[in-house]
PDB file of N, CA and C in Angstrom:
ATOM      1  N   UNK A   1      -7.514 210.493 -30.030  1.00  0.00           N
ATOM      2  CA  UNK A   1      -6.311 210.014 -29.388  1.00  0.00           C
ATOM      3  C   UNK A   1      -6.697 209.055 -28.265  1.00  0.00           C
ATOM      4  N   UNK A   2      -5.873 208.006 -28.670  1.00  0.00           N
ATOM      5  CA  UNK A   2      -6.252 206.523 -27.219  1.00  0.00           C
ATOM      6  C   UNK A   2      -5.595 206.654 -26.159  1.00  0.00           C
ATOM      7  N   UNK A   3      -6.331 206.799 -25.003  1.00  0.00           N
ATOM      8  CA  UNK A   3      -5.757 207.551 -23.113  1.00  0.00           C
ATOM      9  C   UNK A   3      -5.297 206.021 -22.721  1.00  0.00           C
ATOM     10  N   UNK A   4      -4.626 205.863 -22.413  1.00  0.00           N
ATOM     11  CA  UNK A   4      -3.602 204.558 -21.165  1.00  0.00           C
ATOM     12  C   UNK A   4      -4.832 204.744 -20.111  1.00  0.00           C
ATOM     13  N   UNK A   5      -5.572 203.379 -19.387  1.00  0.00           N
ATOM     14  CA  UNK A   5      -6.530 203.375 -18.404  1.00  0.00           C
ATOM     15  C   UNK A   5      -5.304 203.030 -17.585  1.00  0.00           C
ATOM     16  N   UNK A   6      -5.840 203.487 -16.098  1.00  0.00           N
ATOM     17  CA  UNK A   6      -4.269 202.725 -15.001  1.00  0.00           C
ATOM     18  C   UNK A   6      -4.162 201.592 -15.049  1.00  0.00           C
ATOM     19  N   UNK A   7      -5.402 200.558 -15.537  1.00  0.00           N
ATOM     20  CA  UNK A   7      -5.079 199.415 -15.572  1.00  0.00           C
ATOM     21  C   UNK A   7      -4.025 198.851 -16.489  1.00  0.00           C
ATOM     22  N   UNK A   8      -4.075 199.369 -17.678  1.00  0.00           N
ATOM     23  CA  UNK A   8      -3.115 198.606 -18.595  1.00  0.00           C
ATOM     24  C   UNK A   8      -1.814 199.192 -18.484  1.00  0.00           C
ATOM     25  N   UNK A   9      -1.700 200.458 -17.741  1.00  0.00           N
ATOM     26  CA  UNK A   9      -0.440 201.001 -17.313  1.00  0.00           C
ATOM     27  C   UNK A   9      -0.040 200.436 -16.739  1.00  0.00           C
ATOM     28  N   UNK A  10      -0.531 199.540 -15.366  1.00  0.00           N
ATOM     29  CA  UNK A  10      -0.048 198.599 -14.360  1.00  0.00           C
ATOM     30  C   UNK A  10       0.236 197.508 -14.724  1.00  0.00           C
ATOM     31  N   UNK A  11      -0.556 197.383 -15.642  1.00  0.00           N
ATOM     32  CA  UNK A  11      -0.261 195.913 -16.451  1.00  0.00           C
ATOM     33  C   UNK A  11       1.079 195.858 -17.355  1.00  0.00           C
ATOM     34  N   UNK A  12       1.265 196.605 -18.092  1.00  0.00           N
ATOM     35  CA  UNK A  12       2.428 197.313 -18.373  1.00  0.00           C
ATOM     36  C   UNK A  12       3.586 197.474 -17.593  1.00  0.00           C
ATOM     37  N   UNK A  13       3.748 197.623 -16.984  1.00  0.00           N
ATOM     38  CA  UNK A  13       4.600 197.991 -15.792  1.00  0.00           C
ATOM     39  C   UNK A  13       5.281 196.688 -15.220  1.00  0.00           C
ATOM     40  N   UNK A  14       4.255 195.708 -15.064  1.00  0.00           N
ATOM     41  CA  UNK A  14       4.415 194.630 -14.470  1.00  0.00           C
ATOM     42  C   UNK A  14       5.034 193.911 -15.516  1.00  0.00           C
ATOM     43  N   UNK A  15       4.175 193.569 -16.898  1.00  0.00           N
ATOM     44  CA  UNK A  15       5.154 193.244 -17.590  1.00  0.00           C
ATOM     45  C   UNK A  15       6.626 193.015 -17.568  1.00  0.00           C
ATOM     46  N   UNK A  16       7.170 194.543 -17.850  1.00  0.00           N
ATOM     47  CA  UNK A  16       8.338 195.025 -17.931  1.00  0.00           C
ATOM     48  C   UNK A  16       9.236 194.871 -16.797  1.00  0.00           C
ATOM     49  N   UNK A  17       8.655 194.922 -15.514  1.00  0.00           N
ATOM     50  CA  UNK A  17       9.620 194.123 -14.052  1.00  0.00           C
ATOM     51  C   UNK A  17       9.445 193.211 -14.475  1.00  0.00           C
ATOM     52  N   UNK A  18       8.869 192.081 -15.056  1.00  0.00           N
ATOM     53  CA  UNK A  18       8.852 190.514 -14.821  1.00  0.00           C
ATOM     54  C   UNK A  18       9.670 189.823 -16.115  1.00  0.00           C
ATOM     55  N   UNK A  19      10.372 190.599 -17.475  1.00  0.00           N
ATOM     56  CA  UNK A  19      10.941 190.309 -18.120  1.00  0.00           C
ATOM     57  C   UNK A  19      12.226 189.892 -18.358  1.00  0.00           C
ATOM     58  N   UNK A  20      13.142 190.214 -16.740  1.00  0.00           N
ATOM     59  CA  UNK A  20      14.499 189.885 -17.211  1.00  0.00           C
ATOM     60  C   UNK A  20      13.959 188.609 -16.473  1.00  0.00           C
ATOM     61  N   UNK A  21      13.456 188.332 -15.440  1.00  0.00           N
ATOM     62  CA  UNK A  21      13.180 186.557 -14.889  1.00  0.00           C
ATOM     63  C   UNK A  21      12.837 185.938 -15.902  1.00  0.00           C
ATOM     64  N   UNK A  22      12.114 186.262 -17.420  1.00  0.00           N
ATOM     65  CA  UNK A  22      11.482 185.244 -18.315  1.00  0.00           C
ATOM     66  C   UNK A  22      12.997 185.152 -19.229  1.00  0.00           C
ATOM     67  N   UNK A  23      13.879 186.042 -18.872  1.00  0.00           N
ATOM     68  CA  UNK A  23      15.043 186.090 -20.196  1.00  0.00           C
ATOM     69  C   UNK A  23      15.854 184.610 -19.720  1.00  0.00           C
ATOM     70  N   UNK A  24      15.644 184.181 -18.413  1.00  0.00           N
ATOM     71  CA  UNK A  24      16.243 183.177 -17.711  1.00  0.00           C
ATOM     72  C   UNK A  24      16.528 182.018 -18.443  1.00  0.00           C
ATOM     73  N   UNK A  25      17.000 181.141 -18.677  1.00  0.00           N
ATOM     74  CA  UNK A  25      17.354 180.178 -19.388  1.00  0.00           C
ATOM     75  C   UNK A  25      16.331 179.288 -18.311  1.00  0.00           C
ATOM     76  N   UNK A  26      15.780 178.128 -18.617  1.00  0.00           N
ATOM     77  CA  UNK A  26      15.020 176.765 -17.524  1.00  0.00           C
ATOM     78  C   UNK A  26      15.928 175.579 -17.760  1.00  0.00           C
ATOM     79  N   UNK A  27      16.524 175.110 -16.486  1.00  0.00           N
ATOM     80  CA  UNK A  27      17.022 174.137 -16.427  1.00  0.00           C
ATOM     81  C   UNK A  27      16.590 172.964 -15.513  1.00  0.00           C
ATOM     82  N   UNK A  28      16.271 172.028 -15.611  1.00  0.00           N
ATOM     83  CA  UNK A  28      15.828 171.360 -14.750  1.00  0.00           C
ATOM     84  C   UNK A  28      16.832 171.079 -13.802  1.00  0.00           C
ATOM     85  N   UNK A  29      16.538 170.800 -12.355  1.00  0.00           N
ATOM     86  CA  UNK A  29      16.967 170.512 -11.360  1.00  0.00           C
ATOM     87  C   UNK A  29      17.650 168.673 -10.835  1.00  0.00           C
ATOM     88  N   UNK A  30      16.185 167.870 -11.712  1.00  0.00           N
ATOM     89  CA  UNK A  30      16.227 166.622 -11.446  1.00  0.00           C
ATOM     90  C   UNK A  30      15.884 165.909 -13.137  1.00  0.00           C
ATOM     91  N   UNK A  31      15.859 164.399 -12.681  1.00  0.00           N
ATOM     92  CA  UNK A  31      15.355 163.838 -13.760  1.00  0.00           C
ATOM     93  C   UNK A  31      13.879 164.409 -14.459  1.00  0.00           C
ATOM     94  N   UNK A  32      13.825 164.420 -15.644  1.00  0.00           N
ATOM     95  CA  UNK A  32      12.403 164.725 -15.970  1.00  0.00           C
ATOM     96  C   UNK A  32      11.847 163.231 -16.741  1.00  0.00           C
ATOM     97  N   UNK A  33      10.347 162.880 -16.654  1.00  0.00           N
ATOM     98  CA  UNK A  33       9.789 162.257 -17.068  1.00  0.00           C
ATOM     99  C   UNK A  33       8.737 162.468 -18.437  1.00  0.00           C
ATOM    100  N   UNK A  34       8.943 162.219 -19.874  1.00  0.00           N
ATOM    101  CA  UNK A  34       7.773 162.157 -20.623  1.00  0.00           C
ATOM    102  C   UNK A  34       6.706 161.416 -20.478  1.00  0.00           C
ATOM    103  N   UNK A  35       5.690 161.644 -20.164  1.00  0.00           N
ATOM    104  CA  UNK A  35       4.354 160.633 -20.189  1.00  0.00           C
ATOM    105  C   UNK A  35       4.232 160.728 -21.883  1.00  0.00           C
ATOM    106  N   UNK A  36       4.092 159.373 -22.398  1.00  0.00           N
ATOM    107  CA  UNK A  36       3.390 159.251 -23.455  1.00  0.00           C
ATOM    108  C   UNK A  36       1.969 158.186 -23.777  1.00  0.00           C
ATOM    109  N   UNK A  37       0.852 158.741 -24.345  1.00  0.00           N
ATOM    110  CA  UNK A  37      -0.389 158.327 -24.040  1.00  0.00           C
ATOM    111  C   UNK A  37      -0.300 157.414 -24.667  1.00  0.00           C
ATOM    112  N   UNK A  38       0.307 156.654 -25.715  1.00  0.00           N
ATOM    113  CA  UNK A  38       0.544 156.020 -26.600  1.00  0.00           C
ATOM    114  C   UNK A  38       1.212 154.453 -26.487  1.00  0.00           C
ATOM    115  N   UNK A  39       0.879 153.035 -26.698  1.00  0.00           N
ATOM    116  CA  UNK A  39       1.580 152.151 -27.066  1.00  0.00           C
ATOM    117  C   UNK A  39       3.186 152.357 -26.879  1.00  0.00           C
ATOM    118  N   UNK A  40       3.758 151.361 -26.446  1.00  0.00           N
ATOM    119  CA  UNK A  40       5.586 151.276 -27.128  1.00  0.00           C
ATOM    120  C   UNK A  40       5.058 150.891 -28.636  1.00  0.00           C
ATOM    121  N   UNK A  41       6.759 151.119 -29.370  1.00  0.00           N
ATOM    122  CA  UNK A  41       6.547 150.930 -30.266  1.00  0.00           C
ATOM    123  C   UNK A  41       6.078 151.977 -31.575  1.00  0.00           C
ATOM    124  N   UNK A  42       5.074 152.814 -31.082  1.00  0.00           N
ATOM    125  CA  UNK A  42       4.086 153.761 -31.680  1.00  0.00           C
ATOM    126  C   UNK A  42       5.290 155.040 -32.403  1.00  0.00           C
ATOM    127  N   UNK A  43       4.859 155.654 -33.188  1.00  0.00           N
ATOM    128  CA  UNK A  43       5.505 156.646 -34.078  1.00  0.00           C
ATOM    129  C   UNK A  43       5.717 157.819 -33.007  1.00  0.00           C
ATOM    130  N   UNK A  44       4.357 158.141 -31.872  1.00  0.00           N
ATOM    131  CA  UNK A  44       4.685 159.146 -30.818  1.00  0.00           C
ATOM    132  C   UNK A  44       5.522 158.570 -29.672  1.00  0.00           C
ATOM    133  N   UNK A  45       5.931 157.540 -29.771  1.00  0.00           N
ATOM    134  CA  UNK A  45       7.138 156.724 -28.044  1.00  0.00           C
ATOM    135  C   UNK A  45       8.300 156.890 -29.187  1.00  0.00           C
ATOM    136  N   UNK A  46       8.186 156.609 -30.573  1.00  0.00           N
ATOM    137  CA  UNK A  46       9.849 156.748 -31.552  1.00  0.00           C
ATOM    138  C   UNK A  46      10.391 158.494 -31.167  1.00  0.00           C
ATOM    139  N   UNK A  47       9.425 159.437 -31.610  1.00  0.00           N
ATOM    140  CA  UNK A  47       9.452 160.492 -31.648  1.00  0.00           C
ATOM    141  C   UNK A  47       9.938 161.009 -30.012  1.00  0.00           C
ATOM    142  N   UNK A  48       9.131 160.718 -29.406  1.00  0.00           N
ATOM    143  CA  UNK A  48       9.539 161.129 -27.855  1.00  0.00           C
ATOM    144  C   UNK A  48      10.813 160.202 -27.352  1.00  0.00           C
ATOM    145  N   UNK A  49      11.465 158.973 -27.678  1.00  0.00           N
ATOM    146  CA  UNK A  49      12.503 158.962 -27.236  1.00  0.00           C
ATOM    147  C   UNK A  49      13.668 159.311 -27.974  1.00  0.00           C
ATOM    148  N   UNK A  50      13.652 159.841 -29.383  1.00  0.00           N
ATOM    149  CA  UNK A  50      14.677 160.517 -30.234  1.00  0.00           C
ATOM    150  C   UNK A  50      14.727 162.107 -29.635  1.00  0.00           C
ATOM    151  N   UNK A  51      13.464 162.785 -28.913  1.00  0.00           N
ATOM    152  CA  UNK A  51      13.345 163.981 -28.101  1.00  0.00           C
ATOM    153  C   UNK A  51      14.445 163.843 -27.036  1.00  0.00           C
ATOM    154  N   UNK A  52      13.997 163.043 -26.310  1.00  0.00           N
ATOM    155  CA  UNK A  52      14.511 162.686 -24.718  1.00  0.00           C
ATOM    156  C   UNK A  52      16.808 162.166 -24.999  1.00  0.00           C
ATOM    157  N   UNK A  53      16.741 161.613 -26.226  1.00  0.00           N
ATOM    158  CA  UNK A  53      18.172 161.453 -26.367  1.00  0.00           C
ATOM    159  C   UNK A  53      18.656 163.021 -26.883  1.00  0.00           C
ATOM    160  N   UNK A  54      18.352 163.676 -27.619  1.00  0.00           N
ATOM    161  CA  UNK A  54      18.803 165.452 -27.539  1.00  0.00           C
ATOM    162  C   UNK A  54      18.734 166.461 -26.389  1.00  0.00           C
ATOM    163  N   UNK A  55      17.550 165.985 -25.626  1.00  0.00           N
ATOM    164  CA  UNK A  55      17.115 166.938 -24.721  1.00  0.00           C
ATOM    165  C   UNK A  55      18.529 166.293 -23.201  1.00  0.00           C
ATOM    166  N   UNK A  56      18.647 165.592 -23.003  1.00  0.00           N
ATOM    167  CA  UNK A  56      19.747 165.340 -21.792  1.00  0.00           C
ATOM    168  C   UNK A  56      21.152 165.329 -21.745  1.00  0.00           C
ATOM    169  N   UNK A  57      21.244 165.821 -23.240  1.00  0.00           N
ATOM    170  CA  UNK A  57      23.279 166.258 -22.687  1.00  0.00           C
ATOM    171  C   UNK A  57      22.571 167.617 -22.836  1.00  0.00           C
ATOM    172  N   UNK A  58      22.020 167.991 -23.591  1.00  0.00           N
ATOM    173  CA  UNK A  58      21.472 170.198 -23.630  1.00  0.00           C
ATOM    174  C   UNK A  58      21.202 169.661 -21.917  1.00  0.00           C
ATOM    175  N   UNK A  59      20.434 169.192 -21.375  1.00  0.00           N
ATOM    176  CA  UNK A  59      19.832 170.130 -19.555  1.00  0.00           C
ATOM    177  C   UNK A  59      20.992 169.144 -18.616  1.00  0.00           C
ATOM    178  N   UNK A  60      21.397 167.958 -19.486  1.00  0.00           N
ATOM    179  CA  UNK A  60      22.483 167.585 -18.216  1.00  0.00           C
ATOM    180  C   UNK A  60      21.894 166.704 -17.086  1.00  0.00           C
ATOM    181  N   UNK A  61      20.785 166.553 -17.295  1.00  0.00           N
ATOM    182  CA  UNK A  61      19.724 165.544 -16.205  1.00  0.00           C
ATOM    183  C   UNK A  61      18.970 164.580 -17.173  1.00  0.00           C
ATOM    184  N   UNK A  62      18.955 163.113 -16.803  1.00  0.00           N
ATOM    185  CA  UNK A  62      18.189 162.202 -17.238  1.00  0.00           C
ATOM    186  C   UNK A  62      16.757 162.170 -18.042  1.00  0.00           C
ATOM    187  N   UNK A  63      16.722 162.245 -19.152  1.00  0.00           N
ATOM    188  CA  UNK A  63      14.534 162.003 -19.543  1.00  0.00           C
ATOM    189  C   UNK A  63      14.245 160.886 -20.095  1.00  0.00           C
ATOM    190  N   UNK A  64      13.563 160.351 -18.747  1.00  0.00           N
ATOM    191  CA  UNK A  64      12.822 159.158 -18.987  1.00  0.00           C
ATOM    192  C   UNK A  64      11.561 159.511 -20.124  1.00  0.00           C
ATOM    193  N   UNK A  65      11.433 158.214 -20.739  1.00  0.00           N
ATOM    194  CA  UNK A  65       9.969 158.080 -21.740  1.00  0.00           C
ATOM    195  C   UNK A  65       9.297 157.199 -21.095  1.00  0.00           C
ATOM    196  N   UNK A  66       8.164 157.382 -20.871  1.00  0.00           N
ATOM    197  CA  UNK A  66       7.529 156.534 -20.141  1.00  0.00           C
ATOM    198  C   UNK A  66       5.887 156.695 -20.427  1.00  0.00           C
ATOM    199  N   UNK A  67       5.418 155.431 -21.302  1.00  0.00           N
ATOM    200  CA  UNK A  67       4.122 154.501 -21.741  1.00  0.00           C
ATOM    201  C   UNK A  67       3.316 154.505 -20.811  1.00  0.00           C
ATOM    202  N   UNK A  68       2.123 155.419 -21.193  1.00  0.00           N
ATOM    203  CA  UNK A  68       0.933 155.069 -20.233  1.00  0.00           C
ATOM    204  C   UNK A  68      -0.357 154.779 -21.137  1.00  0.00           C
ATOM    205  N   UNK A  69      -0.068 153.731 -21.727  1.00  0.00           N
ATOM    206  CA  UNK A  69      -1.319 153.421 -23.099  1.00  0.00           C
ATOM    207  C   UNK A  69      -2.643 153.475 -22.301  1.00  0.00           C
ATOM    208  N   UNK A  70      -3.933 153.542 -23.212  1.00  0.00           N
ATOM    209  CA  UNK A  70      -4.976 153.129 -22.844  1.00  0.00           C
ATOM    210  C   UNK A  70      -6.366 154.126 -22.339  1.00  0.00           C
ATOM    211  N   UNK A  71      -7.616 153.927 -22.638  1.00  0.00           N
ATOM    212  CA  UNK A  71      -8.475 154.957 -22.032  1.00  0.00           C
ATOM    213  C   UNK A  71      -8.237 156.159 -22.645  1.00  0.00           C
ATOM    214  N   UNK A  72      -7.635 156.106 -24.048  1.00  0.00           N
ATOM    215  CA  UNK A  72      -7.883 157.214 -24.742  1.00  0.00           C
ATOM    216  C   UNK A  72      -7.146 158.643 -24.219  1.00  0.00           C
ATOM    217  N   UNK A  73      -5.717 158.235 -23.274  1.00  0.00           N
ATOM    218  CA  UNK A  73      -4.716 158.961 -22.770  1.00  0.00           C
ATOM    219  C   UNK A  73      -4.987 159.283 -21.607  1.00  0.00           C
ATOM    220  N   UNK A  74      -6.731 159.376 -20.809  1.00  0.00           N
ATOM    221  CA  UNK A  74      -6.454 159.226 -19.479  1.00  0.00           C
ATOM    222  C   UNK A  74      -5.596 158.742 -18.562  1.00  0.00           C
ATOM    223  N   UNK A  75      -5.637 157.200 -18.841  1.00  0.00           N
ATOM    224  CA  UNK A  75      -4.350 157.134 -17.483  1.00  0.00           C
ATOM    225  C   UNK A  75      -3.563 158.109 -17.564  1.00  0.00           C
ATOM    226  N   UNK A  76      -2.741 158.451 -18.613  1.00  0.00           N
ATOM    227  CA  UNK A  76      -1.510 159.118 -18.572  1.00  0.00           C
ATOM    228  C   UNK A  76      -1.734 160.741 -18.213  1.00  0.00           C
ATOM    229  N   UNK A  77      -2.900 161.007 -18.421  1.00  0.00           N
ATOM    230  CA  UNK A  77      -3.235 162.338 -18.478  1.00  0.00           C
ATOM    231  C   UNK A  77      -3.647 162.075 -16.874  1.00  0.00           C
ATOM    232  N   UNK A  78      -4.179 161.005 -16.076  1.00  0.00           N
ATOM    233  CA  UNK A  78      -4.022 161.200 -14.436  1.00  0.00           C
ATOM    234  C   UNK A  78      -2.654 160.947 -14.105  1.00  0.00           C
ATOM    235  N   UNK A  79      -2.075 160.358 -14.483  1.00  0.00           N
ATOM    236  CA  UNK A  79      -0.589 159.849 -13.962  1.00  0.00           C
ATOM    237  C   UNK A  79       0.151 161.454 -13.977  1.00  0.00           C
ATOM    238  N   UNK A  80       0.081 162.392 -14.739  1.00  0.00           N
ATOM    239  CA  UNK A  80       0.311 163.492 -15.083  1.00  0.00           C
ATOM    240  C   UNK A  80       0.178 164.362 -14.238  1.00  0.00           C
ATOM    241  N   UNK A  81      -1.430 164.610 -13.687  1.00  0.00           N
ATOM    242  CA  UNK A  81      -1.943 165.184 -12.624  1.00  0.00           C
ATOM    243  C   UNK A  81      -1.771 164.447 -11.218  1.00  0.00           C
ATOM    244  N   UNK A  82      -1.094 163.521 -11.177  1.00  0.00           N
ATOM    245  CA  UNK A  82      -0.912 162.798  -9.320  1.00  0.00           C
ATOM    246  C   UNK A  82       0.758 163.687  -9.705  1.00  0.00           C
ATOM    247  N   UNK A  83       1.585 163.405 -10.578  1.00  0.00           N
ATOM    248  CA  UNK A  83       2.862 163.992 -10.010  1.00  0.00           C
ATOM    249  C   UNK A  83       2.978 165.721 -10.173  1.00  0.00           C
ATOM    250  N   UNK A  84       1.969 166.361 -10.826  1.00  0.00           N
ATOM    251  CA  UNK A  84       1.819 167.207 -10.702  1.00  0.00           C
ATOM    252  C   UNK A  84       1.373 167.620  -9.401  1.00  0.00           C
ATOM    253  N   UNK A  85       0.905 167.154  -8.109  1.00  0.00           N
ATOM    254  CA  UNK A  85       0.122 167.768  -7.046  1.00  0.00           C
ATOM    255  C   UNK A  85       1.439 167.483  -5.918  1.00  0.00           C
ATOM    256  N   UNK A  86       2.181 165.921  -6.748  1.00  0.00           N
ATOM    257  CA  UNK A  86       3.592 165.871  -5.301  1.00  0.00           C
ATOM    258  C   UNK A  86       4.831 166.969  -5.875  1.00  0.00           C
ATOM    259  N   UNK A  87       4.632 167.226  -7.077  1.00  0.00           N
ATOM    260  CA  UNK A  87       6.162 168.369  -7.154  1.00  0.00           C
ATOM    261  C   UNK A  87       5.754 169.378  -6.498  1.00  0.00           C
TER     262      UNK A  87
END
């Protein structure tokens, strides 16, 4: 027979308090921005702005698409991490 260690009991526990906050619906507050690593034009900027026209009457706030070609998605993948450090 397998004994519960306190750890996974606590872990457990915690779980289960922290589940009605995850039942929460996420709505954004402000405009949101897609970075896409990709060219305009490209099959992933078609795809992400046919996203961004469904996704803003559902949250009710603006989503920009927004092209950061080049360097193999770095820029966009720093452009990503600078507005990640000001939100």
């Amino acid at each position: 027979m397998a004994q519960l260690s306190r750890r996974a009991l606590l872990g457990a526990g915690a779980a289960l308090a922290a589940s009605p906050a995850c039942a929460q619906p996420w709505r954004p507050t402000r405009s949101v921005t897609i970075l896409v690593p990709f060219a305009a034009g490209s099959g992933t900027d078609a795809i992400s702005r046919i996203l961004s026209g469904l996704l803003e009457p559902i949250w009710g706030q603006p989503v920009v698409v927004e092209n950061r070609a080049g360097a193999n998605g770095a820029l966009a993948a720093g452009a990503t991490a600078r507005r990640r450090r000001m939100a």
